[in-house]
Protein backbone atom coordinates (compact mmCIF):
# COMPACT_ATOMS: atom_id res chain seq x y z
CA UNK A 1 -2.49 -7.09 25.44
CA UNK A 2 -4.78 -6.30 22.40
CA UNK A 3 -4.90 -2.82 21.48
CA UNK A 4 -8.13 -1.45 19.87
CA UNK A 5 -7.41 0.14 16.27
CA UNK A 6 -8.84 3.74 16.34
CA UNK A 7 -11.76 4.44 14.45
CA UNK A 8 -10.93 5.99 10.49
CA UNK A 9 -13.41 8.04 8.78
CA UNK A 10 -13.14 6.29 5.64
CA UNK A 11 -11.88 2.75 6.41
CA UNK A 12 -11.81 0.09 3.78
CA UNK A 13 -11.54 -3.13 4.58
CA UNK A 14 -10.47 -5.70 1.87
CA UNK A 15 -7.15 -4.37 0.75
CA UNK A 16 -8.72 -4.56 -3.12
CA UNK A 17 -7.72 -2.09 -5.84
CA UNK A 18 -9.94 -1.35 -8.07
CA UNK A 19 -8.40 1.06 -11.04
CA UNK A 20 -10.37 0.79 -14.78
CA UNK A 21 -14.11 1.21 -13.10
CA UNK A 22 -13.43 4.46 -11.15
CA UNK A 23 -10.85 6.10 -13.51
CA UNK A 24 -11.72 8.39 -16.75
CA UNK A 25 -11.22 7.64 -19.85
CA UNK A 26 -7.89 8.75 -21.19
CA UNK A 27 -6.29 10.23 -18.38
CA UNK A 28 -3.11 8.57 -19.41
CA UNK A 29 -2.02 6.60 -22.73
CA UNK A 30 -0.99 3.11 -21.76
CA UNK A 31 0.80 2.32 -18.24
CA UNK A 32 -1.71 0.36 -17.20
CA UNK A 33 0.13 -2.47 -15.71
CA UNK A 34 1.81 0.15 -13.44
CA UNK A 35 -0.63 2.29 -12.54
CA UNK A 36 -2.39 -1.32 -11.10
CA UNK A 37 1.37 -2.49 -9.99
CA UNK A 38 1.75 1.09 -7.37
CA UNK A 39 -2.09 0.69 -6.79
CA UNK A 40 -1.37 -2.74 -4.98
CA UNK A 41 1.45 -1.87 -3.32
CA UNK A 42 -0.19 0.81 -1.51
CA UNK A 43 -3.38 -0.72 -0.52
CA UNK A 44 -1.32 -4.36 0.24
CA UNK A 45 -1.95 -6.06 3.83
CA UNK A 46 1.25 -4.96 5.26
CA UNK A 47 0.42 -2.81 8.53
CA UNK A 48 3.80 -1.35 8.51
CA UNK A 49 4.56 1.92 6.81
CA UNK A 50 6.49 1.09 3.65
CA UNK A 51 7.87 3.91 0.84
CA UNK A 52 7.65 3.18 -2.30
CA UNK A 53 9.81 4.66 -4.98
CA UNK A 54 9.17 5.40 -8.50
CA UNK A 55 12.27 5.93 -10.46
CA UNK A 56 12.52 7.01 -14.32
CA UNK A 57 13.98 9.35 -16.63
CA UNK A 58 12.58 13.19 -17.08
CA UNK A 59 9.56 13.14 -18.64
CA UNK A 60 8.59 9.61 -18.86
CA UNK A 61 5.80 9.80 -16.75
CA UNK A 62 6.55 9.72 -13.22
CA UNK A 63 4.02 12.50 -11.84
CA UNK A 64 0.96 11.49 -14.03
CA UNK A 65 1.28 8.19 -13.16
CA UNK A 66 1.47 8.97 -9.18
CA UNK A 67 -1.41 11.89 -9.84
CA UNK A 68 -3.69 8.97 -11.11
CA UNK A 69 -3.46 6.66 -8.58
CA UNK A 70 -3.35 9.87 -5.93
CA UNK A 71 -7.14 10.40 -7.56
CA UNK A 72 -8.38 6.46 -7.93
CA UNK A 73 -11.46 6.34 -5.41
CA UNK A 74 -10.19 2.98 -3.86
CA UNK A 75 -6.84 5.14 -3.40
CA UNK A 76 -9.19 7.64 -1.76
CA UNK A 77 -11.11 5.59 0.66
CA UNK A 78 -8.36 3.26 1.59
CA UNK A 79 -6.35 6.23 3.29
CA UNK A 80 -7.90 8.90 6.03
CA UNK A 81 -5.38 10.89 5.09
CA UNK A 82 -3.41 12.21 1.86
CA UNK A 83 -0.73 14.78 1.22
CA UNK A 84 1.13 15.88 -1.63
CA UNK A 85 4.56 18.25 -2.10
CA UNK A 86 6.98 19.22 -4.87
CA UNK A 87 10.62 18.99 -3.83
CA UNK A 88 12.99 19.65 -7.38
CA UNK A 89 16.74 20.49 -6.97
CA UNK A 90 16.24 23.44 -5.15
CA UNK A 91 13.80 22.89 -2.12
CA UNK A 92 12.87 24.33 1.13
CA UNK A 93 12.05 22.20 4.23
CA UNK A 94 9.47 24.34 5.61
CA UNK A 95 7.84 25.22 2.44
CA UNK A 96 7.30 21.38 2.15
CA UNK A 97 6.27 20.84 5.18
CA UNK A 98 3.50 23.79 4.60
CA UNK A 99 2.71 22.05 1.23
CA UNK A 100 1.54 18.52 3.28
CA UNK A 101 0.10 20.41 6.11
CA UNK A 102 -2.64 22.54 3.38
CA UNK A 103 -3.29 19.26 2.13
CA UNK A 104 -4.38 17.73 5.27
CA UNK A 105 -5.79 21.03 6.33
CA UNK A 106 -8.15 20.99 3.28
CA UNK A 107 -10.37 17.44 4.54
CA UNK A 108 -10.22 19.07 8.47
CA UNK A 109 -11.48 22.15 7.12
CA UNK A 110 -14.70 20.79 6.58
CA UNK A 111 -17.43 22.03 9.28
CA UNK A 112 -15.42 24.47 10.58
CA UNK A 113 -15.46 27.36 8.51
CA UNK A 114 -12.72 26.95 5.57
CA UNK A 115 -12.98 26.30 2.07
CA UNK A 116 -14.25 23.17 0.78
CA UNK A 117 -13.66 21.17 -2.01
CA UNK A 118 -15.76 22.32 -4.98
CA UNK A 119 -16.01 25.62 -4.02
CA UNK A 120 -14.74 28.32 -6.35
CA UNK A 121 -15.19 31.27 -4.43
CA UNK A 122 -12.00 33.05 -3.99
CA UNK A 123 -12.52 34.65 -0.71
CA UNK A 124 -10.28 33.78 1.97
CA UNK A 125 -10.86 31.13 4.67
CA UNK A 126 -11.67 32.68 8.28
CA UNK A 127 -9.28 32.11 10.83
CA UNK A 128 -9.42 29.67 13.02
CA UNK A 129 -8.30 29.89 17.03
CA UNK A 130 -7.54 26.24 17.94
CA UNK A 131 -9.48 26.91 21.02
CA UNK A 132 -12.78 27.42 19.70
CA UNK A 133 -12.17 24.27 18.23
CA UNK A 134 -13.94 22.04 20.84
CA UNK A 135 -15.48 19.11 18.40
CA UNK A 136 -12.24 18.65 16.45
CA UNK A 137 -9.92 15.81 17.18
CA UNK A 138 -6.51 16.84 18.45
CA UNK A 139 -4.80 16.22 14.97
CA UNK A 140 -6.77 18.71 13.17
CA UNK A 141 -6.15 20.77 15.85
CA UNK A 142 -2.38 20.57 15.13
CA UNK A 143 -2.63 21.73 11.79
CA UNK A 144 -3.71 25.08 13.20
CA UNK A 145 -1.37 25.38 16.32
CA UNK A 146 1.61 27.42 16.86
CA UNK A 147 4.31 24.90 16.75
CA UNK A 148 6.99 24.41 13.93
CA UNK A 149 6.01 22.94 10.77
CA UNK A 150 7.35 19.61 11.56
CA UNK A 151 6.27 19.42 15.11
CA UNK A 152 2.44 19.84 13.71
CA UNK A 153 2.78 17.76 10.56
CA UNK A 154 4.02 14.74 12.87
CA UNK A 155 0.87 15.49 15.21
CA UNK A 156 -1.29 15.68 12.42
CA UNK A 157 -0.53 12.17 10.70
CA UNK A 158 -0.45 10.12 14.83
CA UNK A 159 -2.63 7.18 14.86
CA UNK A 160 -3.88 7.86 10.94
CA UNK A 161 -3.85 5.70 8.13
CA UNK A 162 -1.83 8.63 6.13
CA UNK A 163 -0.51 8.22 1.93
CA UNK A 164 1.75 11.19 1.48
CA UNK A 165 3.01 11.61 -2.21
CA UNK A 166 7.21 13.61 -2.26
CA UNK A 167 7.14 13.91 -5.47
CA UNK A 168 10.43 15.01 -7.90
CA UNK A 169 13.26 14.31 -4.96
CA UNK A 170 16.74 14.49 -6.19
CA UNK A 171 18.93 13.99 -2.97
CA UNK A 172 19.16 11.96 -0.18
CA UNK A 173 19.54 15.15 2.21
CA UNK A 174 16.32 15.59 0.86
CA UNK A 175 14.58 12.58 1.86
CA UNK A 176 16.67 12.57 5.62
CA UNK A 177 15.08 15.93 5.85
CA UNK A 178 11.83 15.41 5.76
CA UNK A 179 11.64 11.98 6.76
CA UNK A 180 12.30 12.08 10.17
CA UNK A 181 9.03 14.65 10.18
CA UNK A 182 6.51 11.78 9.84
CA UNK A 183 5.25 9.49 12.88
CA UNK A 184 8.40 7.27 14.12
CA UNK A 185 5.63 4.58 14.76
CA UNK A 186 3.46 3.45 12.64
CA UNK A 187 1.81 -0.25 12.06
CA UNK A 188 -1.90 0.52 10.53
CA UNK A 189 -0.37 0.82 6.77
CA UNK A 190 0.97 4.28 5.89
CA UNK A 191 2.06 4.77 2.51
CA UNK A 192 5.09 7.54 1.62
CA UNK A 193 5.11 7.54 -2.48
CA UNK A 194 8.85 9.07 -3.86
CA UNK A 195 9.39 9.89 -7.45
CA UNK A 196 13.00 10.74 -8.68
CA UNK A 197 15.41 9.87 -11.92
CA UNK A 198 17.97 8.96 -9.72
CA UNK A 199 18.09 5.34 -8.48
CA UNK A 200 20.65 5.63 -5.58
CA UNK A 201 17.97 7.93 -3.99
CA UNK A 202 15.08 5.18 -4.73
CA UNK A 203 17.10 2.55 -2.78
CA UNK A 204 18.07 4.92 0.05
CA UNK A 205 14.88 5.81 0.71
CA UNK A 206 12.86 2.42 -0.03
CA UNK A 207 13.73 -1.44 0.83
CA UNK A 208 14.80 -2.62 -3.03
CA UNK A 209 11.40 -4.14 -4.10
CA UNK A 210 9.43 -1.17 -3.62
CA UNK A 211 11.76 0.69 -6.03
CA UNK A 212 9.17 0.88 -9.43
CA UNK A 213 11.24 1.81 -12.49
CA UNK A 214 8.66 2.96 -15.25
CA UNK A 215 9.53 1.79 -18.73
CA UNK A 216 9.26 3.00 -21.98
CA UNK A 217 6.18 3.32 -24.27
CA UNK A 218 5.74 0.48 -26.41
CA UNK A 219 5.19 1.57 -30.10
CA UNK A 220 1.78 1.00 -30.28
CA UNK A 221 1.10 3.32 -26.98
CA UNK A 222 3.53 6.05 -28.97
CA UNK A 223 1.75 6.23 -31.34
CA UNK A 224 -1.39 6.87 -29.20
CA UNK A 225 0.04 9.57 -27.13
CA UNK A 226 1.45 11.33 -30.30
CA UNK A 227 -1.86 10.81 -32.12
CA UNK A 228 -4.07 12.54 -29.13
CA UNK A 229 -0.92 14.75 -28.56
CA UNK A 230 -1.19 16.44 -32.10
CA UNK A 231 -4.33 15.74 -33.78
CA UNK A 232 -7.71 16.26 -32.64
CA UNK A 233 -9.42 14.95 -35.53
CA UNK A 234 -9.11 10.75 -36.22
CA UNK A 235 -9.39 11.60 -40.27
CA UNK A 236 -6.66 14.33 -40.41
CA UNK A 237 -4.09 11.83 -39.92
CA UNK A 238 -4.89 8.91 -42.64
CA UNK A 239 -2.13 10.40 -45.41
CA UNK A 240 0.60 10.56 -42.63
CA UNK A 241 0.28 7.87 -41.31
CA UNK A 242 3.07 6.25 -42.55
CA UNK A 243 5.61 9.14 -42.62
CA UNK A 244 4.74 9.57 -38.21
CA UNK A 245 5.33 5.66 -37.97
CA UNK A 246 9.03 6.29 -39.37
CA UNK A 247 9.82 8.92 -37.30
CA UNK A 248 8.15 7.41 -34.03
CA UNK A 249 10.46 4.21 -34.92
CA UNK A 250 13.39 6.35 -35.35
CA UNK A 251 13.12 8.75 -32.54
CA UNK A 252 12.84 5.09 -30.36
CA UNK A 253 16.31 4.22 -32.03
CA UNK A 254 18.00 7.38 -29.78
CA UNK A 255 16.71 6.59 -26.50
């Protein structure tokens, strides 16, 4: 028996990534081969929902890196959905939870009263009575329902085409926390996107080739991120030129 796919609001079609043409300038110094590297992975063919970990020291470039594929258009259009929380040492569940659910709540908003993106008024939304709700589909409608956290993130993200971004998890309590809050089922190509420094939680939470691990700048991009880093102005840096080159090469000679 076939079963129809439901309908997304903004469905893409040919699995293609497509990161230099939508992205602006400078966002990030070098990387490129991984920002295109977690851009595939996420948009691949697979229908089954696959995690994907991103492992590296403090620092290195873990969040940026997941921020600008989080904002690539084909990113944007490839998922109906996309949600984004902050775990650290120190987390709370709920909190979390809350975190994915304001993110989802910000695209059902639209139409129904709440803020909007691009609008920088600071007046609070309106609030909303699920019931006068009658032309929403029943996973906005969970976003705004009285049942726990968990119970209306997992009712939220049924039947869509969902990326959501955990970023900075350090324990594996962590990730069986919040895991089991997601849809059990899921075969249209869900994305969850981890980053931590610790590579035991990587491989606990992701099948061993979807663990990323980001490497090092390569002289020539260390230079570039200390040169738009410091100076502002190309010409104020021609007499020290040589002096930063010694201590970039030295301060690589530590790590």
């Amino acid at each position: 028996v076939e079963v129809e796919e439901p309908q997304r609001r903004n469905r893409t079609e040919n699995n293609s990534f497509h990161g230099r043409s939508s992205e602006p300038k400078n966002v990030m110094v070098g990387c490129d081969d991984e920002f295109e590297t977690i851009g595939h992975k996420l948009i691949s063919h697979s229908k089954k929902l696959e995690v994907i970990s991103i492992v590296g020291m403090g620092g290195i470039g873990k969040t940026t890196l997941v921020q600008r594929v989080y904002e690539n258009t084909s990113i944007v259009s490839h998922f109906d959905v996309r949600a984004w929380t902050t775990v650290s040492q120190e987390y709370n569940l709920e909190e979390m939870l809350l975190d994915l659910l304001g993110c989802i709540g910000k695209r059902s908003s639209v139409g129904v009263g709440s803020t909007i993106e691009g609008d920088t008024s600071n007046d609070d939304p309106p609030a909303i009575d699920p019931t006068d709700l009658p032309a929403i589909n029943i996973n906005e409608r969970a976003i705004v329902s009285n049942d726990p956290p968990a119970t209306r993130l997992r009712k939220a993200l049924m039947g869509e085409r969902y990326l959501i971004v955990i970023d900075d998890i350090w324990s594996t309590k962590a990730w069986d926390d919040i895991h089991t809050c997601f849809p059990k089922e899921d075969f249209i190509g869900s994305r969850i996107l981890l980053t931590t420094r610790l590579k035991q939680v990587a491989n606990y939470a992701s099948v061993s080739n979807n663990s990323h691990y980001m490497r090092f700048l390569n002289f020539n991009e260390s230079w570039n991120l200390f040169y738009k880093k410091v100076f502002e102005e190309k010409n104020f840096l021609s007499n020290l030129k040589g002096s930063v080159e010694v201590l970039l090469k030295n301060v690589k000679d530590y790590i």
